[in-house]
N, C-alpha and C. Protein backbone atom coordinates (compact mmCIF):
# COMPACT_ATOMS: atom_id res chain seq x y z
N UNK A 1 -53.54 -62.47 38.37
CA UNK A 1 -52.97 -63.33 37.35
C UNK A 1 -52.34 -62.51 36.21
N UNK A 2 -52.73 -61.15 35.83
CA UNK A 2 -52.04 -60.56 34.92
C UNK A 2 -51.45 -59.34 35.45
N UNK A 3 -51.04 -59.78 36.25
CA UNK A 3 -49.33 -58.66 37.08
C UNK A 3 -48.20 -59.17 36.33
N UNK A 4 -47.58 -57.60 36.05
CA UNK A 4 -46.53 -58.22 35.22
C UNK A 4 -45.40 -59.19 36.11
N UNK A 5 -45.46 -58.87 37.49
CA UNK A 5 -43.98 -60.18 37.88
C UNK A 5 -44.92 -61.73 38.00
N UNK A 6 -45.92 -61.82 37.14
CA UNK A 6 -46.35 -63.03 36.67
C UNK A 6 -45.59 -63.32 35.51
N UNK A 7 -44.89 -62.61 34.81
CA UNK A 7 -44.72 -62.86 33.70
C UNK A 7 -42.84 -63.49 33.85
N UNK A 8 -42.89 -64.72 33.03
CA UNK A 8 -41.42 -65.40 33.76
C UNK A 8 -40.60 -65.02 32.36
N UNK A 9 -39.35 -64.93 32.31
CA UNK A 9 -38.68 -64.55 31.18
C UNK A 9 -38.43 -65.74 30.57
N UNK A 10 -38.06 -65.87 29.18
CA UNK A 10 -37.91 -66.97 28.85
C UNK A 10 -36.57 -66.86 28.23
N UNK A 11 -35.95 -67.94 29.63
CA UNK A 11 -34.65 -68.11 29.70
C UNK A 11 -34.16 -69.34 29.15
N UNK A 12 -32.73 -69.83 29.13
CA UNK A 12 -32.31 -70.82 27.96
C UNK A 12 -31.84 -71.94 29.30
N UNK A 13 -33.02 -72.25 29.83
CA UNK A 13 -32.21 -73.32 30.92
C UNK A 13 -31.83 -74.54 30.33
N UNK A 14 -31.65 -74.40 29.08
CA UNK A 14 -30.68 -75.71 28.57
C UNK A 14 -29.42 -75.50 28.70
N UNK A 15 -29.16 -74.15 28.68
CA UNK A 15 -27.83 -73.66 28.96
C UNK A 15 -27.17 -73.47 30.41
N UNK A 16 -28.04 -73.87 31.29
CA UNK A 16 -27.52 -73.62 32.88
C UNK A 16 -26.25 -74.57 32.80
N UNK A 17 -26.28 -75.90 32.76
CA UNK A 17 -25.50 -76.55 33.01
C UNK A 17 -23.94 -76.52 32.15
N UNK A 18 -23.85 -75.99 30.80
CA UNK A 18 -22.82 -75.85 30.61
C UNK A 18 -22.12 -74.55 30.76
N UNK A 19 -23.05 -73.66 31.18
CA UNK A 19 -22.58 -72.02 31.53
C UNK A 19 -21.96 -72.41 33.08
N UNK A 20 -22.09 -73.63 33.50
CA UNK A 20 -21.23 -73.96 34.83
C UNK A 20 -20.34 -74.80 34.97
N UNK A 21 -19.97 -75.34 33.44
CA UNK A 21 -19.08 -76.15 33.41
C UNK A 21 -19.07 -77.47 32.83
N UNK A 22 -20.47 -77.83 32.84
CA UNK A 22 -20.57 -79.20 32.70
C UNK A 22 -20.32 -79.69 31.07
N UNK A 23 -20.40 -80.52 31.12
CA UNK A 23 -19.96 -81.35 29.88
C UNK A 23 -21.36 -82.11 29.09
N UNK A 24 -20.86 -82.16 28.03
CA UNK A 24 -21.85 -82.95 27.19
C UNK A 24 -22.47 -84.13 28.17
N UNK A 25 -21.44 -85.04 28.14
CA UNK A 25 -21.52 -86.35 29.31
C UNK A 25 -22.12 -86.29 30.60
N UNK A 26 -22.41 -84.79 30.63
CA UNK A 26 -22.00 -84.67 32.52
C UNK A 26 -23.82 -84.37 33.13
N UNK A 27 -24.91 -84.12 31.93
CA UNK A 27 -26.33 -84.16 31.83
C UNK A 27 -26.99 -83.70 31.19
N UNK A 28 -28.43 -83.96 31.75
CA UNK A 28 -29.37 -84.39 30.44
C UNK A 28 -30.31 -82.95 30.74
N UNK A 29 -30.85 -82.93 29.80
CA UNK A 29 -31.56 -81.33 29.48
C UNK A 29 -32.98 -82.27 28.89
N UNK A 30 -34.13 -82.43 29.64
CA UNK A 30 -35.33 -82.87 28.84
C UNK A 30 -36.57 -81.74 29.09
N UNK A 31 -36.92 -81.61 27.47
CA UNK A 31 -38.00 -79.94 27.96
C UNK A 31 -39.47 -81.25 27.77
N UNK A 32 -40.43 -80.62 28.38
CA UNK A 32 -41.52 -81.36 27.90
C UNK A 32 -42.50 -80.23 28.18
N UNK A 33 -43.54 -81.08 28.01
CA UNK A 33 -44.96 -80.20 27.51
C UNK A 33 -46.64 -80.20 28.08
N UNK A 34 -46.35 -81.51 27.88
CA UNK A 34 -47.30 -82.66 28.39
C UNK A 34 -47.29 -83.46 29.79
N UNK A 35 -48.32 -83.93 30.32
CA UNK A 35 -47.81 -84.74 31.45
C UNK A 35 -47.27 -85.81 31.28
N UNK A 36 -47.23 -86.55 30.50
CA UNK A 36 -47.19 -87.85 29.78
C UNK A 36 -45.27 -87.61 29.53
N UNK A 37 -44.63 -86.32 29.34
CA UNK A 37 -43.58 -86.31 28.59
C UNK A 37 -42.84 -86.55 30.24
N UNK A 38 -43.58 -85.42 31.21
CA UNK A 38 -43.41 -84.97 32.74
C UNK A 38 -43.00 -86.62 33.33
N UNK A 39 -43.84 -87.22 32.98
CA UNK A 39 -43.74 -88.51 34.06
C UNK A 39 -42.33 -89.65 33.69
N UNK A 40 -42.42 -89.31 31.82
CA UNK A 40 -41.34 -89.94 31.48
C UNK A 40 -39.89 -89.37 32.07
N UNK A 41 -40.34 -87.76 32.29
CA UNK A 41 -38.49 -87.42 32.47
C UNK A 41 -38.07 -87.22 33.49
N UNK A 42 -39.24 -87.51 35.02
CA UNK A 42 -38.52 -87.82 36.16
C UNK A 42 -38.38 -89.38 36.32
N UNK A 43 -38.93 -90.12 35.40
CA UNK A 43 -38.45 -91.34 35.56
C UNK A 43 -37.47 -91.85 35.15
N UNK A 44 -36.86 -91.04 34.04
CA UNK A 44 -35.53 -90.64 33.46
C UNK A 44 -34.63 -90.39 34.49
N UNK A 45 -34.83 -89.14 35.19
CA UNK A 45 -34.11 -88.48 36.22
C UNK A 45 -33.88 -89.49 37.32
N UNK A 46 -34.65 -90.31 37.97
CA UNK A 46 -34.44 -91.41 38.94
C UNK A 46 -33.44 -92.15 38.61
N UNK A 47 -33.74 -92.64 37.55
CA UNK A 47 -32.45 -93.34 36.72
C UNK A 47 -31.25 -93.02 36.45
N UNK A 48 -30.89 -91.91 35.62
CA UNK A 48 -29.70 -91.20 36.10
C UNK A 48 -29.07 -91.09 37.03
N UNK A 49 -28.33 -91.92 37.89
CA UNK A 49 -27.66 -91.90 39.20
C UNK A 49 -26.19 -91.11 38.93
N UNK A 50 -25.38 -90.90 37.62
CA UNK A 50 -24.24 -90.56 37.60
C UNK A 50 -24.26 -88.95 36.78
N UNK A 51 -25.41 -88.56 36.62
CA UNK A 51 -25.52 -87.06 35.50
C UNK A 51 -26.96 -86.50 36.17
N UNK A 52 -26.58 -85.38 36.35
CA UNK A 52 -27.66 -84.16 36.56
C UNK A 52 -28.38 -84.00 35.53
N UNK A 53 -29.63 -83.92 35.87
CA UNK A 53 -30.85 -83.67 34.85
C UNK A 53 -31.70 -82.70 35.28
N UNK A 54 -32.23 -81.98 33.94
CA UNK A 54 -32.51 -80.75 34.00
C UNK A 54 -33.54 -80.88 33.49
N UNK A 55 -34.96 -80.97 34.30
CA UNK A 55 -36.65 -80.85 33.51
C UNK A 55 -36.69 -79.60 33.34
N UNK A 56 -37.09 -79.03 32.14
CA UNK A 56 -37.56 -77.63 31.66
C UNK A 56 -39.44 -77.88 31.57
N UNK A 57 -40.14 -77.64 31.93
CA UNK A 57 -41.30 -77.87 32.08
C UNK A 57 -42.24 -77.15 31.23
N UNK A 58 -42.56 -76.70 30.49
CA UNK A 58 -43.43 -75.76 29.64
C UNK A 58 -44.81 -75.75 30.02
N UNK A 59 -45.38 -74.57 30.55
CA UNK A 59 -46.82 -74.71 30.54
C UNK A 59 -47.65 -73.84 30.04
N UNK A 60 -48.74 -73.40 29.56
CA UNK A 60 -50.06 -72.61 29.28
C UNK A 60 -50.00 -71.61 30.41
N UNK A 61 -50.27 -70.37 30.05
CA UNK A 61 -50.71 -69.65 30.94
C UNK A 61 -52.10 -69.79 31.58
N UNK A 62 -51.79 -69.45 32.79
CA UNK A 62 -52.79 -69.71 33.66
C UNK A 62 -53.12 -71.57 34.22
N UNK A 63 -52.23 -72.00 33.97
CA UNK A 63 -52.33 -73.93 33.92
C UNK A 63 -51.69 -73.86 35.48
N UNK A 64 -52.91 -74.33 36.17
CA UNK A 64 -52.31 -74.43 37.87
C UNK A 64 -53.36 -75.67 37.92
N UNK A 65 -52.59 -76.67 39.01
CA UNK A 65 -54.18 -77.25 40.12
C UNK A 65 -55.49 -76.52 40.50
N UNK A 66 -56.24 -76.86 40.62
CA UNK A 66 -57.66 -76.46 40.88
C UNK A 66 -56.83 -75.69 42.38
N UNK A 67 -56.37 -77.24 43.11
CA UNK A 67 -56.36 -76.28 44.67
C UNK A 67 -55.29 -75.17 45.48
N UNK A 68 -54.43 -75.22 43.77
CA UNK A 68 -53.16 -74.23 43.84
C UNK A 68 -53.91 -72.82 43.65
N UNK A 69 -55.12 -72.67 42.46
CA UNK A 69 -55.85 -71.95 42.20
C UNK A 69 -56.30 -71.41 43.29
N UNK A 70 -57.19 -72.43 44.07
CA UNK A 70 -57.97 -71.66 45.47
C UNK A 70 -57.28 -71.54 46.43
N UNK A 71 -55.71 -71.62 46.71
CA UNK A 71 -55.03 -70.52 47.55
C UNK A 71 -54.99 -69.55 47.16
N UNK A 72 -54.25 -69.14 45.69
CA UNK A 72 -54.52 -67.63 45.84
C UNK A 72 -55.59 -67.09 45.61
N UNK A 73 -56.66 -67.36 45.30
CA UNK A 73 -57.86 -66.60 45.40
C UNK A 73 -57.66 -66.27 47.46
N UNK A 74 -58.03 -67.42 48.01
CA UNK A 74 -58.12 -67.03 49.57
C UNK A 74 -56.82 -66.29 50.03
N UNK A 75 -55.75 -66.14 49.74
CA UNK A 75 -54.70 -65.66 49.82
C UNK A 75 -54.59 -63.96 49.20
N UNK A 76 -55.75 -63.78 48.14
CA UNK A 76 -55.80 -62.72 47.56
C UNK A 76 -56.79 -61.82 48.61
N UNK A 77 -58.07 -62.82 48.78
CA UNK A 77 -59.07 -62.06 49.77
C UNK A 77 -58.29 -61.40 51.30
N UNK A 78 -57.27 -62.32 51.85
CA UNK A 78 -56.87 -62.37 53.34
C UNK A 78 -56.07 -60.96 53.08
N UNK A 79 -55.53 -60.35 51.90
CA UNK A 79 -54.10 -59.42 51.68
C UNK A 79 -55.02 -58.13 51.25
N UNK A 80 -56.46 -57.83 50.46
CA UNK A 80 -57.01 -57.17 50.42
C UNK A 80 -58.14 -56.56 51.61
């Protein structure tokens, strides 16, 4: 867990979409934090049928599923 290519850069993915062209009009950029923000902005995203949307997701280090967790532990044992 503390290898550095754990470590993700913190990039401006609000900026993906107009570094490719897109337009104000053309989609939506929602960062969230929370699950509560998570559930609102793919329900957002469903909705959007005519504009690309862009979840930026923010999390805590070390914030996984319990059973995302116990692959790599067993995944760590199988490689050592």
């Amino acid at each position: 867990m503390n290898e550095p290519y754990n470590d993700v850069p913190k990039y401006r993915y609000d900026l993906i979409a107009p570094a490719f062209g897109a337009n104000d009009d053309q989609y939506d950029f929602i960062e969230v934090s929370i699950e509560e923000e998570l559930i609102a902005a793919m329900k957002k995203a469903d909705q959007e049928t005519d504009k690309m949307v862009i979840v930026q997701a923010n999390m805590g280090m070390k914030d996984a599923p319990a059973q995302l967790i116990e692959t790599g532990i067993r995944f760590k044992a199988q490689n050592h």
